[in-house]
N, C-alpha and C. Protein backbone atom coordinates (compact mmCIF):
# COMPACT_ATOMS: atom_id res chain seq x y z
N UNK A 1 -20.23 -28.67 -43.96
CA UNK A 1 -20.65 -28.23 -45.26
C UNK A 1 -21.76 -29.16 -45.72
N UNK A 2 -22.74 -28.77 -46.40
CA UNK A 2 -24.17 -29.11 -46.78
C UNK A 2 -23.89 -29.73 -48.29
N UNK A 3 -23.74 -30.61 -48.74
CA UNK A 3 -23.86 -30.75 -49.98
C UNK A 3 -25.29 -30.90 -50.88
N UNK A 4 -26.15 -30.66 -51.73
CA UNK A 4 -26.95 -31.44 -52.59
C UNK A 4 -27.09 -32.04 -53.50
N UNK A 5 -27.20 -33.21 -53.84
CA UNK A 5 -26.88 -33.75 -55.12
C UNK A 5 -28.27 -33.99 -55.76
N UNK A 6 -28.44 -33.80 -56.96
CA UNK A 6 -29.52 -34.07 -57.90
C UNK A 6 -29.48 -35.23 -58.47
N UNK A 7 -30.37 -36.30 -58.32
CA UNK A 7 -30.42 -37.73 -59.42
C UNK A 7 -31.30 -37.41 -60.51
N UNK A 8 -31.14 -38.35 -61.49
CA UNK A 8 -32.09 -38.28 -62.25
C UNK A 8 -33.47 -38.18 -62.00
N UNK A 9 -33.86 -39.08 -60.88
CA UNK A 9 -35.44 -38.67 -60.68
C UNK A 9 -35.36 -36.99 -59.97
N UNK A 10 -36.79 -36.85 -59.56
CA UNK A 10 -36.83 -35.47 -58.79
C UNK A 10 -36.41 -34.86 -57.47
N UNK A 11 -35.98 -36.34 -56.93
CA UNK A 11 -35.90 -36.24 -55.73
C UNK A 11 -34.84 -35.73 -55.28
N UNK A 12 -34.31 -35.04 -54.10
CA UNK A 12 -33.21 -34.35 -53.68
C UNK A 12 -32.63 -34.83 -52.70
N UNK A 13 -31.61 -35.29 -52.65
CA UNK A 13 -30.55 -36.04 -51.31
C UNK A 13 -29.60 -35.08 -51.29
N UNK A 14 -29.76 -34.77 -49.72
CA UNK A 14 -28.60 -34.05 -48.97
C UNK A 14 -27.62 -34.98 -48.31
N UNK A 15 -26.85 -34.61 -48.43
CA UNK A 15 -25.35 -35.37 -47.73
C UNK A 15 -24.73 -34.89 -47.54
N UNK A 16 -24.00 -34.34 -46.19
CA UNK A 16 -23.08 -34.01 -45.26
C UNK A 16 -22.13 -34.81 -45.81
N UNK A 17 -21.39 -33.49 -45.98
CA UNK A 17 -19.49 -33.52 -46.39
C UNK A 17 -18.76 -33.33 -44.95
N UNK A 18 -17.84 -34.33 -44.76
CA UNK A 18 -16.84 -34.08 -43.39
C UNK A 18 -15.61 -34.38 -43.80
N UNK A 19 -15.20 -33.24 -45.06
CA UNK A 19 -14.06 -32.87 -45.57
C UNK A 19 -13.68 -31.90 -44.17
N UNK A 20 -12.10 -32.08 -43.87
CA UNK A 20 -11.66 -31.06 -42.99
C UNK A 20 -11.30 -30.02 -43.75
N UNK A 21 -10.87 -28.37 -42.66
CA UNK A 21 -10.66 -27.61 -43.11
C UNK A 21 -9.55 -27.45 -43.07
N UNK A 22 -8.38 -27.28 -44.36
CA UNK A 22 -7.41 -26.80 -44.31
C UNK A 22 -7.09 -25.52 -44.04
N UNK A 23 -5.63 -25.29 -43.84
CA UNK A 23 -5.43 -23.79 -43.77
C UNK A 23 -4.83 -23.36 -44.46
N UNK A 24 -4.33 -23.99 -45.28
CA UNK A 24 -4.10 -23.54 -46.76
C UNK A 24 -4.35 -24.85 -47.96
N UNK A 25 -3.81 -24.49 -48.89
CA UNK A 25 -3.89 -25.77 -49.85
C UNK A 25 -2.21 -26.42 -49.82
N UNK A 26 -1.18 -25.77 -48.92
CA UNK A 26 -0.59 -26.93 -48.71
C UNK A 26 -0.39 -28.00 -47.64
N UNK A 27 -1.05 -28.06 -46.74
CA UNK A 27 -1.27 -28.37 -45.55
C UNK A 27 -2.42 -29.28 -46.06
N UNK A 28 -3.38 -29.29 -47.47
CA UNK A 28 -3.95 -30.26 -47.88
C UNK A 28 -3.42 -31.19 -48.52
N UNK A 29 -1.95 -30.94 -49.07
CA UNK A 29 -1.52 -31.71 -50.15
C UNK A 29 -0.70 -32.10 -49.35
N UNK A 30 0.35 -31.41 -47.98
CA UNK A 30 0.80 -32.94 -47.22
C UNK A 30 -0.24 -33.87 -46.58
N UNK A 31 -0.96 -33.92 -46.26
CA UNK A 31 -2.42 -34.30 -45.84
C UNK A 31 -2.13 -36.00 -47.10
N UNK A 32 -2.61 -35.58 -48.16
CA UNK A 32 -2.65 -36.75 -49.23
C UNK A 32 -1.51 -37.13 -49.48
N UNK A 33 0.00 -36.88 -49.00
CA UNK A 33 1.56 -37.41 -49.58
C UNK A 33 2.14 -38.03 -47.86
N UNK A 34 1.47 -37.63 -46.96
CA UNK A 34 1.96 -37.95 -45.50
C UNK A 34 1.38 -39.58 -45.17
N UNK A 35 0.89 -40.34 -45.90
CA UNK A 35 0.74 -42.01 -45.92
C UNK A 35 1.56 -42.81 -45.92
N UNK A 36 2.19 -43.56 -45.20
CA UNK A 36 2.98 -44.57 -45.59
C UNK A 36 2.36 -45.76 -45.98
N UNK A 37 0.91 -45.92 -45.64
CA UNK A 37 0.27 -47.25 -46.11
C UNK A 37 0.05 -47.09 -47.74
N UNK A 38 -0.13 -45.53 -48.51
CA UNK A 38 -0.02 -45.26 -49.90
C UNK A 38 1.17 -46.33 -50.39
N UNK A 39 0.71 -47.06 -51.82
CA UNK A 39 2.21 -47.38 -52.30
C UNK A 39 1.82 -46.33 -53.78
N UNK A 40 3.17 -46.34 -54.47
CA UNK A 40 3.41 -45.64 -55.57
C UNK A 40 2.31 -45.50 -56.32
N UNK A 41 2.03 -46.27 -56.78
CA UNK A 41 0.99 -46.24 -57.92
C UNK A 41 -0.26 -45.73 -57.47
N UNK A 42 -0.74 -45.90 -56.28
CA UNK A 42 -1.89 -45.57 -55.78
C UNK A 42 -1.67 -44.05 -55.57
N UNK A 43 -0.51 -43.27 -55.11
CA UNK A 43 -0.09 -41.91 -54.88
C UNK A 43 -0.36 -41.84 -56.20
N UNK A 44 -0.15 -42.05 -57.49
CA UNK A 44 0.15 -41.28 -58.91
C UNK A 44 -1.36 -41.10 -58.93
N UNK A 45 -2.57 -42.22 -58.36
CA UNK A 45 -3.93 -42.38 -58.74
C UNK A 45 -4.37 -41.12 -58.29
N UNK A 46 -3.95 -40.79 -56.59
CA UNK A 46 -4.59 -39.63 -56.02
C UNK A 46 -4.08 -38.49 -56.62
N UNK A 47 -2.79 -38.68 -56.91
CA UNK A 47 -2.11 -37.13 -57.56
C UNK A 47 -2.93 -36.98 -58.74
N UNK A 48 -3.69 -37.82 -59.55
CA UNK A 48 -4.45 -37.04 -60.64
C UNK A 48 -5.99 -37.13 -60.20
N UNK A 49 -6.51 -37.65 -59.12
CA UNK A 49 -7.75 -37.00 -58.61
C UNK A 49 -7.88 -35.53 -58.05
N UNK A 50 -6.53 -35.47 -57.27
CA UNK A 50 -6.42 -34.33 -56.70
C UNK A 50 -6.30 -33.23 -58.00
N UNK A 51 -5.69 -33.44 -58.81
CA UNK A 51 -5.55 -32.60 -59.63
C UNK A 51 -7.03 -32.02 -60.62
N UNK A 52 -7.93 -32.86 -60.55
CA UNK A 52 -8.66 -32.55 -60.76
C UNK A 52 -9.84 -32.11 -60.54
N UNK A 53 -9.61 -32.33 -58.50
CA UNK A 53 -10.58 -31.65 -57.72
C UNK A 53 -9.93 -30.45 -57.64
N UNK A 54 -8.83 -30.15 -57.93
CA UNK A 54 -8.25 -28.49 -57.59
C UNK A 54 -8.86 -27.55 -59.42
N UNK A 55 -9.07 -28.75 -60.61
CA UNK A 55 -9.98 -27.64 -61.61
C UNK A 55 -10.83 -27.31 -61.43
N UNK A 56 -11.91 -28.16 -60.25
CA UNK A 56 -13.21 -27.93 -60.04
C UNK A 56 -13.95 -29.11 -59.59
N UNK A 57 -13.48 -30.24 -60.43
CA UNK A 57 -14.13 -31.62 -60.54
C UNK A 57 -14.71 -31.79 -58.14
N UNK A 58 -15.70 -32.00 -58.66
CA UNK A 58 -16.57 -32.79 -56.95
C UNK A 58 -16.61 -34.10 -56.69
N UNK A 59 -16.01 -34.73 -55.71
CA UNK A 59 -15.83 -36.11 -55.33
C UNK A 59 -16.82 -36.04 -53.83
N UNK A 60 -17.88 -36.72 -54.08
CA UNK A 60 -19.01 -36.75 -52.63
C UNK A 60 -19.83 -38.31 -52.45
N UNK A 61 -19.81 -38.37 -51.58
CA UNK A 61 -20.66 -39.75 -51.05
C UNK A 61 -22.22 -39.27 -50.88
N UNK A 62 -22.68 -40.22 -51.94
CA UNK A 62 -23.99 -39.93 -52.75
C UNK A 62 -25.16 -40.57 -51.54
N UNK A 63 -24.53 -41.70 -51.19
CA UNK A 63 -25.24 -42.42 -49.77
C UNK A 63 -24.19 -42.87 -49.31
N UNK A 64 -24.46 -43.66 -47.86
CA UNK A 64 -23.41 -44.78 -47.43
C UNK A 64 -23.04 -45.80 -48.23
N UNK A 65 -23.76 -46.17 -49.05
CA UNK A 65 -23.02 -47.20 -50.60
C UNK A 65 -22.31 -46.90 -51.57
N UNK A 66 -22.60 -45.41 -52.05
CA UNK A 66 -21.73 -44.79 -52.94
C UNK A 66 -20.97 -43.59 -53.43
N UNK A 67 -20.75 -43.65 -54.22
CA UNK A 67 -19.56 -41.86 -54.55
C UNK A 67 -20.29 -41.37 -55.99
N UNK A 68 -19.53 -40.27 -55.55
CA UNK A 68 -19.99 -39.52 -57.17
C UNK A 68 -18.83 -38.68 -57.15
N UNK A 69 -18.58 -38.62 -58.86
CA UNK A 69 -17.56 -38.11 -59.47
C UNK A 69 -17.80 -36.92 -60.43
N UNK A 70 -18.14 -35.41 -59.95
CA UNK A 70 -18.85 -34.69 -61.16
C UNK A 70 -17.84 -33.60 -61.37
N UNK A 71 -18.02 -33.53 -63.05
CA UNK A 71 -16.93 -32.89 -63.59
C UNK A 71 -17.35 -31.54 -63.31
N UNK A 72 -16.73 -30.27 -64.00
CA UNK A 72 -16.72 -28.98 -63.82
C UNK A 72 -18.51 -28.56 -64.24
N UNK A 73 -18.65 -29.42 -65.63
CA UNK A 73 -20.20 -29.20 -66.26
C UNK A 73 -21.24 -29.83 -65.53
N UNK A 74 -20.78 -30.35 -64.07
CA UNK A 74 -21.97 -30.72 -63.61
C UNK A 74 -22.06 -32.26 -64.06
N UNK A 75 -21.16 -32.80 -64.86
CA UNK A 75 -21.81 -34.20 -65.15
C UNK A 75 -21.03 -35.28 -64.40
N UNK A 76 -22.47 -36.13 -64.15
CA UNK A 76 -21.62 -37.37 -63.15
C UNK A 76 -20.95 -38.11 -64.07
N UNK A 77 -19.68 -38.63 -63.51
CA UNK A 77 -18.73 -39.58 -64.01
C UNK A 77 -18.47 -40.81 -63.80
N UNK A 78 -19.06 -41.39 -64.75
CA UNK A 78 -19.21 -43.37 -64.12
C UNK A 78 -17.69 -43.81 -63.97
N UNK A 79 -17.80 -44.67 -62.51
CA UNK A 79 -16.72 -44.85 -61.90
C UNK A 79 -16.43 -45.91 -61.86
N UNK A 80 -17.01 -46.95 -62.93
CA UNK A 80 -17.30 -48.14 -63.23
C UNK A 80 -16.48 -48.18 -64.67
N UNK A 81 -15.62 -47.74 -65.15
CA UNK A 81 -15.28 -47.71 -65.93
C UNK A 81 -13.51 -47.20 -65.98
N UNK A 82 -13.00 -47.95 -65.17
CA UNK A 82 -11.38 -47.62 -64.82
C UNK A 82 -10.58 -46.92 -66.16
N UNK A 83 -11.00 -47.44 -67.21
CA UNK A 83 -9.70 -46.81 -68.36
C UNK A 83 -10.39 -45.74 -68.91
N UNK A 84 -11.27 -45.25 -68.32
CA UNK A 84 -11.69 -42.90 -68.41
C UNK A 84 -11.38 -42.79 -67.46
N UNK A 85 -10.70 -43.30 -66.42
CA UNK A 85 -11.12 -42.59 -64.55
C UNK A 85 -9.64 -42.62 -64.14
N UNK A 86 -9.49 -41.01 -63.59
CA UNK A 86 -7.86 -40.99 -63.17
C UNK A 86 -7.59 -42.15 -62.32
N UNK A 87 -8.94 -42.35 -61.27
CA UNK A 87 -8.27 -43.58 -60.11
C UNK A 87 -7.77 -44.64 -60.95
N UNK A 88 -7.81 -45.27 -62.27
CA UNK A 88 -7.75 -46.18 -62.65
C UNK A 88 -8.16 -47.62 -62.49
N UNK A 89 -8.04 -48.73 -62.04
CA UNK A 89 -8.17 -49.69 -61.63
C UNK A 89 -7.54 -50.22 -60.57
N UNK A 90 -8.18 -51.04 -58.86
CA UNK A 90 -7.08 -51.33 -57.88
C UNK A 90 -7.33 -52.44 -57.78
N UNK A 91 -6.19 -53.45 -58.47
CA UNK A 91 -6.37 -54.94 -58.15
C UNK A 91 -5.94 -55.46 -57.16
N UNK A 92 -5.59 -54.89 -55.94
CA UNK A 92 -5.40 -54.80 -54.55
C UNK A 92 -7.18 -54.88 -54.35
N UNK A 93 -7.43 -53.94 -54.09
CA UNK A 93 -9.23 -54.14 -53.61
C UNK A 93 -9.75 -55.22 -54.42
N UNK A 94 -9.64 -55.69 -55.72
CA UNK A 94 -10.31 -56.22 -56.61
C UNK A 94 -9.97 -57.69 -55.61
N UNK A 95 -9.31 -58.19 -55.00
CA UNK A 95 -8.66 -59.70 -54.92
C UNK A 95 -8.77 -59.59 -53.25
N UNK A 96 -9.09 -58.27 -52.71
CA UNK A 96 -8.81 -58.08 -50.96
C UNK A 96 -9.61 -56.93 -50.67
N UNK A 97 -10.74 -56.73 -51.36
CA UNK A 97 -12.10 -55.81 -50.81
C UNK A 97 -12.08 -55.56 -49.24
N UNK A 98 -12.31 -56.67 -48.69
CA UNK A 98 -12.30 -56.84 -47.71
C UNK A 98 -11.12 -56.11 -47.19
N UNK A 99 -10.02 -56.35 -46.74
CA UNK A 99 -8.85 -56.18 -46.15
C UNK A 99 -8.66 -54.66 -46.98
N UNK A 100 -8.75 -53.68 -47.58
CA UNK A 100 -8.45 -52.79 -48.00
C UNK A 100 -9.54 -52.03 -47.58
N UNK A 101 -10.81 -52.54 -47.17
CA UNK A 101 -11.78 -51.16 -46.78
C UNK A 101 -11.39 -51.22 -45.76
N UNK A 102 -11.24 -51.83 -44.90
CA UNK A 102 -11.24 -52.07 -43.18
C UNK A 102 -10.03 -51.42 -43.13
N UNK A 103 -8.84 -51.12 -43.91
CA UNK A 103 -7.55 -50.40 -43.62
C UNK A 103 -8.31 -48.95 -43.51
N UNK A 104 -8.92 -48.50 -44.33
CA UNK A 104 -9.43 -46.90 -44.37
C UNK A 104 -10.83 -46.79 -43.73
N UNK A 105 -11.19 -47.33 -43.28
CA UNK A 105 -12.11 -47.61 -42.28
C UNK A 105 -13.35 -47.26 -43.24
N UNK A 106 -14.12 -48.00 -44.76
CA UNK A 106 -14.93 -47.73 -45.69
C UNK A 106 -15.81 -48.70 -45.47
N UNK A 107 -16.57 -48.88 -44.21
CA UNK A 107 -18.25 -49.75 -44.41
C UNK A 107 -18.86 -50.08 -45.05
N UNK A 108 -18.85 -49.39 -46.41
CA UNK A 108 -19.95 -49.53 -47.29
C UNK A 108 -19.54 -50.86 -47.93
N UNK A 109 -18.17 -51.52 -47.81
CA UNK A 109 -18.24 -52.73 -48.50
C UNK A 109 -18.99 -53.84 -47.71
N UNK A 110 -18.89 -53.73 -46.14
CA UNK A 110 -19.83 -54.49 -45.34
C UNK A 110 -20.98 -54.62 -45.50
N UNK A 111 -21.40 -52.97 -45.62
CA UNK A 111 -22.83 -53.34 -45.51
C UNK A 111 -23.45 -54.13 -46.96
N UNK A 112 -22.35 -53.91 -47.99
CA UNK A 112 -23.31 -54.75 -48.99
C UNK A 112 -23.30 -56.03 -49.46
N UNK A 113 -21.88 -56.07 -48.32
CA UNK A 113 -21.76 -57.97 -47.84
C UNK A 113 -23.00 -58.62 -47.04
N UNK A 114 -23.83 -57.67 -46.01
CA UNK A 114 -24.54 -58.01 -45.47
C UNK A 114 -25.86 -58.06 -46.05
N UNK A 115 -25.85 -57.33 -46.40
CA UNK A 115 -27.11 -56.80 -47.60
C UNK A 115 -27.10 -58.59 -48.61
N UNK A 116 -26.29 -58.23 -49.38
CA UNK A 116 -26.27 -60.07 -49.93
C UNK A 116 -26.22 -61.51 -49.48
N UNK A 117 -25.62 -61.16 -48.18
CA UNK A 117 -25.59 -62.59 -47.23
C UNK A 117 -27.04 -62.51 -46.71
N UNK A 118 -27.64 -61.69 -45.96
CA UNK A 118 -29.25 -61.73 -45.84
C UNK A 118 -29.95 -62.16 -47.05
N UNK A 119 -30.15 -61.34 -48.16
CA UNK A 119 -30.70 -61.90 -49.32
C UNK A 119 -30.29 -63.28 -49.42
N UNK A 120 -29.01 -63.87 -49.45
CA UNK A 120 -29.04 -64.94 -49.79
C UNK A 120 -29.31 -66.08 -48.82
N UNK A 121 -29.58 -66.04 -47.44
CA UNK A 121 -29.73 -66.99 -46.58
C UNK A 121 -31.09 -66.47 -46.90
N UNK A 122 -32.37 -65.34 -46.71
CA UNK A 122 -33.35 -65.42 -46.87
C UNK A 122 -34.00 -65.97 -47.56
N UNK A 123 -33.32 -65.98 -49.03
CA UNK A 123 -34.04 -66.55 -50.48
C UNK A 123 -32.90 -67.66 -51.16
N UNK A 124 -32.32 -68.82 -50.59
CA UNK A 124 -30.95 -69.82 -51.11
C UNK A 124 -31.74 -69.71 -52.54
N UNK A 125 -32.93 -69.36 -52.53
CA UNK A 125 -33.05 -70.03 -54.59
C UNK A 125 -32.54 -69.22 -55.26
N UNK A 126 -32.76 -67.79 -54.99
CA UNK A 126 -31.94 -66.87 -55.68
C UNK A 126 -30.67 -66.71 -55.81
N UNK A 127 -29.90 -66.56 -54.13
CA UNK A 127 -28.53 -66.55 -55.02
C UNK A 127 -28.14 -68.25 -54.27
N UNK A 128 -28.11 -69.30 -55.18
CA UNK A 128 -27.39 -70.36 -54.94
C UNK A 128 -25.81 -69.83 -55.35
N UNK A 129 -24.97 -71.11 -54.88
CA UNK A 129 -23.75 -71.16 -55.40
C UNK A 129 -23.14 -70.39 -56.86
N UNK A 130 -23.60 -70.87 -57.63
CA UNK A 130 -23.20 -69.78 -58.50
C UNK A 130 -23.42 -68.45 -58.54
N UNK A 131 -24.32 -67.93 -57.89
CA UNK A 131 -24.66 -66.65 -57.79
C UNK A 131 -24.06 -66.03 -57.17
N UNK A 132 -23.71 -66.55 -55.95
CA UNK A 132 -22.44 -65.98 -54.84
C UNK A 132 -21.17 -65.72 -55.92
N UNK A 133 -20.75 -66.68 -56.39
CA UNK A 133 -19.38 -66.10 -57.11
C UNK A 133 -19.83 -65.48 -57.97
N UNK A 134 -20.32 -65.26 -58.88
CA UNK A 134 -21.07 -63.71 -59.32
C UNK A 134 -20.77 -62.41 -59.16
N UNK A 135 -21.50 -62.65 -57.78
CA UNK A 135 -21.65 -61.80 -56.83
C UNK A 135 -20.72 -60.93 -56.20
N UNK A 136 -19.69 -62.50 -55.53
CA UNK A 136 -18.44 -61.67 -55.48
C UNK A 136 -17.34 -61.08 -56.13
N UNK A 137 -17.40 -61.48 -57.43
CA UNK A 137 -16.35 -60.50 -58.66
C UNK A 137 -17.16 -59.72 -59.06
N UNK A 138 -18.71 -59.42 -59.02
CA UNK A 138 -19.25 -57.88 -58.98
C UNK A 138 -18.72 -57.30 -57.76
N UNK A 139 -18.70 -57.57 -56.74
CA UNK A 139 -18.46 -56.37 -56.07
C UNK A 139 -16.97 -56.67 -55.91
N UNK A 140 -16.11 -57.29 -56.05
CA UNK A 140 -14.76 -57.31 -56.11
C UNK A 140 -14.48 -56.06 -57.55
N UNK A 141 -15.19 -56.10 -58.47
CA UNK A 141 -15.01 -55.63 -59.46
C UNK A 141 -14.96 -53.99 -59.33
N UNK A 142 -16.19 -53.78 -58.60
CA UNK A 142 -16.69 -52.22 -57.93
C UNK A 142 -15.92 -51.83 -57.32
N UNK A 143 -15.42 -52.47 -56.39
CA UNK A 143 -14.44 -51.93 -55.38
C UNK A 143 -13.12 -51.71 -56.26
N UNK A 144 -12.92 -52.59 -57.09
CA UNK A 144 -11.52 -52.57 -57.48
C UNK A 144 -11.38 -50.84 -58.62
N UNK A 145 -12.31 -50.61 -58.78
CA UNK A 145 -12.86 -49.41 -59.90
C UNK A 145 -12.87 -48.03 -58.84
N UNK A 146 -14.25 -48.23 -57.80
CA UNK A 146 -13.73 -47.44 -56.99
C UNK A 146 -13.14 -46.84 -55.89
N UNK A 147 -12.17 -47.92 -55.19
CA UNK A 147 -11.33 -47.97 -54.25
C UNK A 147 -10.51 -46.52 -54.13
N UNK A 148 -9.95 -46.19 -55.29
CA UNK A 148 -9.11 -45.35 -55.53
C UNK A 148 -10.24 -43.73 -54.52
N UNK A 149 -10.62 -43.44 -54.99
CA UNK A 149 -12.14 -42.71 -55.00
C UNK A 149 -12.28 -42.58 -53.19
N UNK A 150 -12.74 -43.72 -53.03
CA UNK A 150 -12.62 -44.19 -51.23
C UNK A 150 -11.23 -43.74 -50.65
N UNK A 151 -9.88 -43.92 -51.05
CA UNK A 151 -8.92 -44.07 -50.87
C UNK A 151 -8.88 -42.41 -50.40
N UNK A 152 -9.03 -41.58 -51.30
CA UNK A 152 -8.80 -40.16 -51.43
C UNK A 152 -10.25 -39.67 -50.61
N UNK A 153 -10.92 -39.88 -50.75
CA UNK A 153 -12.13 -39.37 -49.44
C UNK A 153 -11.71 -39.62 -48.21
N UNK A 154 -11.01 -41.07 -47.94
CA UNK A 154 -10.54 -41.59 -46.36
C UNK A 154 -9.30 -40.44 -45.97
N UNK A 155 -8.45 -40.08 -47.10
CA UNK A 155 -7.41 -39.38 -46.66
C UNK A 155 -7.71 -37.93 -46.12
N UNK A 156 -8.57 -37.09 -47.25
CA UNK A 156 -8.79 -36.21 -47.27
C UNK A 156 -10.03 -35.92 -45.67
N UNK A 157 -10.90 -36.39 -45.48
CA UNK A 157 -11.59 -36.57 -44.23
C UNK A 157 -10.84 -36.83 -42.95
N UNK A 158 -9.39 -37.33 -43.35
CA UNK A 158 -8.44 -37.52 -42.12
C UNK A 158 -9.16 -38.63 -41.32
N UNK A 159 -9.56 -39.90 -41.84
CA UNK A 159 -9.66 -41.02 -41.32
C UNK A 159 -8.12 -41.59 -40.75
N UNK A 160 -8.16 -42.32 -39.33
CA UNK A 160 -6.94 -43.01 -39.37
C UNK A 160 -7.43 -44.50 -39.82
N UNK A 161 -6.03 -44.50 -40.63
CA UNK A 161 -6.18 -45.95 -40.85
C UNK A 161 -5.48 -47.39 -40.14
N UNK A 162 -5.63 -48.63 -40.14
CA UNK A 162 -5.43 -49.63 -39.44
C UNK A 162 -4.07 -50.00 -40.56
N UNK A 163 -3.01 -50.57 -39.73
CA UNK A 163 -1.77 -51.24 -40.40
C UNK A 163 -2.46 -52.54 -41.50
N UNK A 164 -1.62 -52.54 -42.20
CA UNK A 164 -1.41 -53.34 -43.34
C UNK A 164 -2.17 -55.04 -42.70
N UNK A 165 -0.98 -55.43 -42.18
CA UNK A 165 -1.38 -56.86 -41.46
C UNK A 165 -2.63 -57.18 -40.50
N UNK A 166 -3.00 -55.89 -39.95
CA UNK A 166 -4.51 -55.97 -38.93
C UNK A 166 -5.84 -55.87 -39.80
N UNK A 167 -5.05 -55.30 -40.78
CA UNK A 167 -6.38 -55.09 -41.69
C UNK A 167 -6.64 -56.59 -42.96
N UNK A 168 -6.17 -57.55 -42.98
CA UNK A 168 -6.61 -58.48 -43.38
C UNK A 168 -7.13 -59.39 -42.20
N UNK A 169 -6.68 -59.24 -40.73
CA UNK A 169 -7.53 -59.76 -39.77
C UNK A 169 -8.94 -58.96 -39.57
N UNK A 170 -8.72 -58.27 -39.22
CA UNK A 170 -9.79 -57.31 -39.08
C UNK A 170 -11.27 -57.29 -40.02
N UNK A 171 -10.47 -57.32 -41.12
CA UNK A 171 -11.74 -57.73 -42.92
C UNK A 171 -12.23 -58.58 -42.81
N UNK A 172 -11.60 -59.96 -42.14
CA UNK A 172 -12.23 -61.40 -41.91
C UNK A 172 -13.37 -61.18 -40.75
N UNK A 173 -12.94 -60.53 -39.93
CA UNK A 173 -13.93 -60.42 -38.85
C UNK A 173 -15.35 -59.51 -39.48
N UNK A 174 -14.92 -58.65 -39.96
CA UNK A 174 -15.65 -57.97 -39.99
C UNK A 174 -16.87 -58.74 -41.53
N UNK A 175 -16.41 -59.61 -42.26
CA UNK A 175 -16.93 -60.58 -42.84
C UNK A 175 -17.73 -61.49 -42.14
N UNK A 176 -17.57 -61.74 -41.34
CA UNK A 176 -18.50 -63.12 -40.56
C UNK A 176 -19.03 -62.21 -39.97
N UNK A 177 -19.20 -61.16 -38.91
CA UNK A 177 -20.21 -60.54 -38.82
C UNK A 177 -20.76 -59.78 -39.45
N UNK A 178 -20.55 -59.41 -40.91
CA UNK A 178 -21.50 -59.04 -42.26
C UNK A 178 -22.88 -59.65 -42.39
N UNK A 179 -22.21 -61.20 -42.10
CA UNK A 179 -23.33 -62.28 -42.87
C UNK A 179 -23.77 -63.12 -42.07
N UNK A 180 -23.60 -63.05 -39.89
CA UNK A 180 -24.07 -63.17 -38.98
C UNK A 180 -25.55 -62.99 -39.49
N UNK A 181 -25.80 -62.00 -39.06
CA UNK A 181 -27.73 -61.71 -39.56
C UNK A 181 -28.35 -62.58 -40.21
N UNK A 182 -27.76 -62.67 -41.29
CA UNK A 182 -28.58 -63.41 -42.07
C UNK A 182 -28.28 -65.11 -42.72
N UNK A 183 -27.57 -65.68 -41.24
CA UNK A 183 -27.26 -66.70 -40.86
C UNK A 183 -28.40 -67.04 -39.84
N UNK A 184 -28.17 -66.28 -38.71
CA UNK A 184 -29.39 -66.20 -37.97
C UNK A 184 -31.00 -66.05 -38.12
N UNK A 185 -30.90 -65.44 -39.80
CA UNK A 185 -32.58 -65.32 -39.70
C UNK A 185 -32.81 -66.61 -40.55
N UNK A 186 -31.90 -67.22 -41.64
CA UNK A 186 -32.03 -68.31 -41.90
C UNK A 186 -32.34 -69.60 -41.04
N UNK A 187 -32.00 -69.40 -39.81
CA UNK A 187 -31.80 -70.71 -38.82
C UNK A 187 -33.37 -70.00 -38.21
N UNK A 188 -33.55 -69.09 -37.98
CA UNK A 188 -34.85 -69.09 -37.60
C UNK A 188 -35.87 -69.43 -38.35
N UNK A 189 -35.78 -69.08 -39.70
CA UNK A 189 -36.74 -69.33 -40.63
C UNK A 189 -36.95 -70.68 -41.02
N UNK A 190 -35.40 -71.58 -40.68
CA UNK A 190 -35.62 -72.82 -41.04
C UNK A 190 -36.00 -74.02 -40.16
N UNK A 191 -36.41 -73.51 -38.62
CA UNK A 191 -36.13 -74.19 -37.49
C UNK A 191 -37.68 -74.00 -36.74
């Protein structure tokens, strides 16, 4: 399925949806209740996303960095803002970004680990020390807002996911080679 999404500027981004096809709509809804890595609260989060992709509401990955949330009228829904947003808030992702994307297999938190570890070995004036922690309760913050969001795209796409305990190994790894690159271009640049 072809999606298009409209931004504010003029420009038009297509993005491929690899939602599967159900064969009915209950065979979608064991689909989202058949998790055992789900705990409670996170099921109540998806049970009212779902509920509101079945009024109409569109949940789509806008790029590999982000989601979009658009209601029935067409309007996007800032997802940055947990107490309007059924997902609510996940202070699981907020404190373990790391270890919670790598369970649902969600890259986009890497790549913007890498994305900032380059910037910051490229340019140390910009983000010194303080900037890093900044840095990381912004995007601890993002994730923790829209994890939920990710959570229900990973399910619904029928991603498998990695056990509980591999996936805080796994996050670490996948952390040091985030910010490999731009370790390396630092040592070149400085050598």
């Amino acid at each position: 399925m072809l999606i298009a999404s409209v931004h504010s500027s003029p420009e038009v981004e297509l993005v491929a949806a690899r939602a599967p096809t159900y064969q009915n709509e209950k065979s979608r809804e064991q689909s989202l209740k058949r998790r055992s890595t789900v705990s409670d609260s996170m099921q109540k989060r998806l049970d009212k996303i779902d509920a509101l992709i079945k009024r109409g509401y569109t949940l789509q990955r806008a790029n590999k960095l982000y989601i979009e949330f658009t209601s029935t009228s067409n309007l996007r829904l800032n997802l940055l803002t947990p107490w309007n947003m059924p997902g609510g808030f996940s202070w699981i992702a907020f404190f373990f970004p790391y270890a919670v994307c790598f369970q649902i297999r969600e890259w986009s938190f890497f790549y913007w680990l890498a994305l900032l570890g380059t910037v910051g070995c490229v340019f140390p004036s910009i983000l010194n020390d303080e900037t890093i922690i900044y840095s990381s309760l912004i995007l601890g913050y993002l994730y923790g807002c829209m994890f939920p969001f990710f959570r229900y795209l990973a399910i619904t796409e029928g991603r498998k996911e990695w056990p509980r305990w591999s996936s805080y190994i796994g996050g670490w790894i996948m952390i040091y080679a985030s910010i490999t690159p731009g370790i390396v271009i630092y040592n070149l640049l400085n050598h």
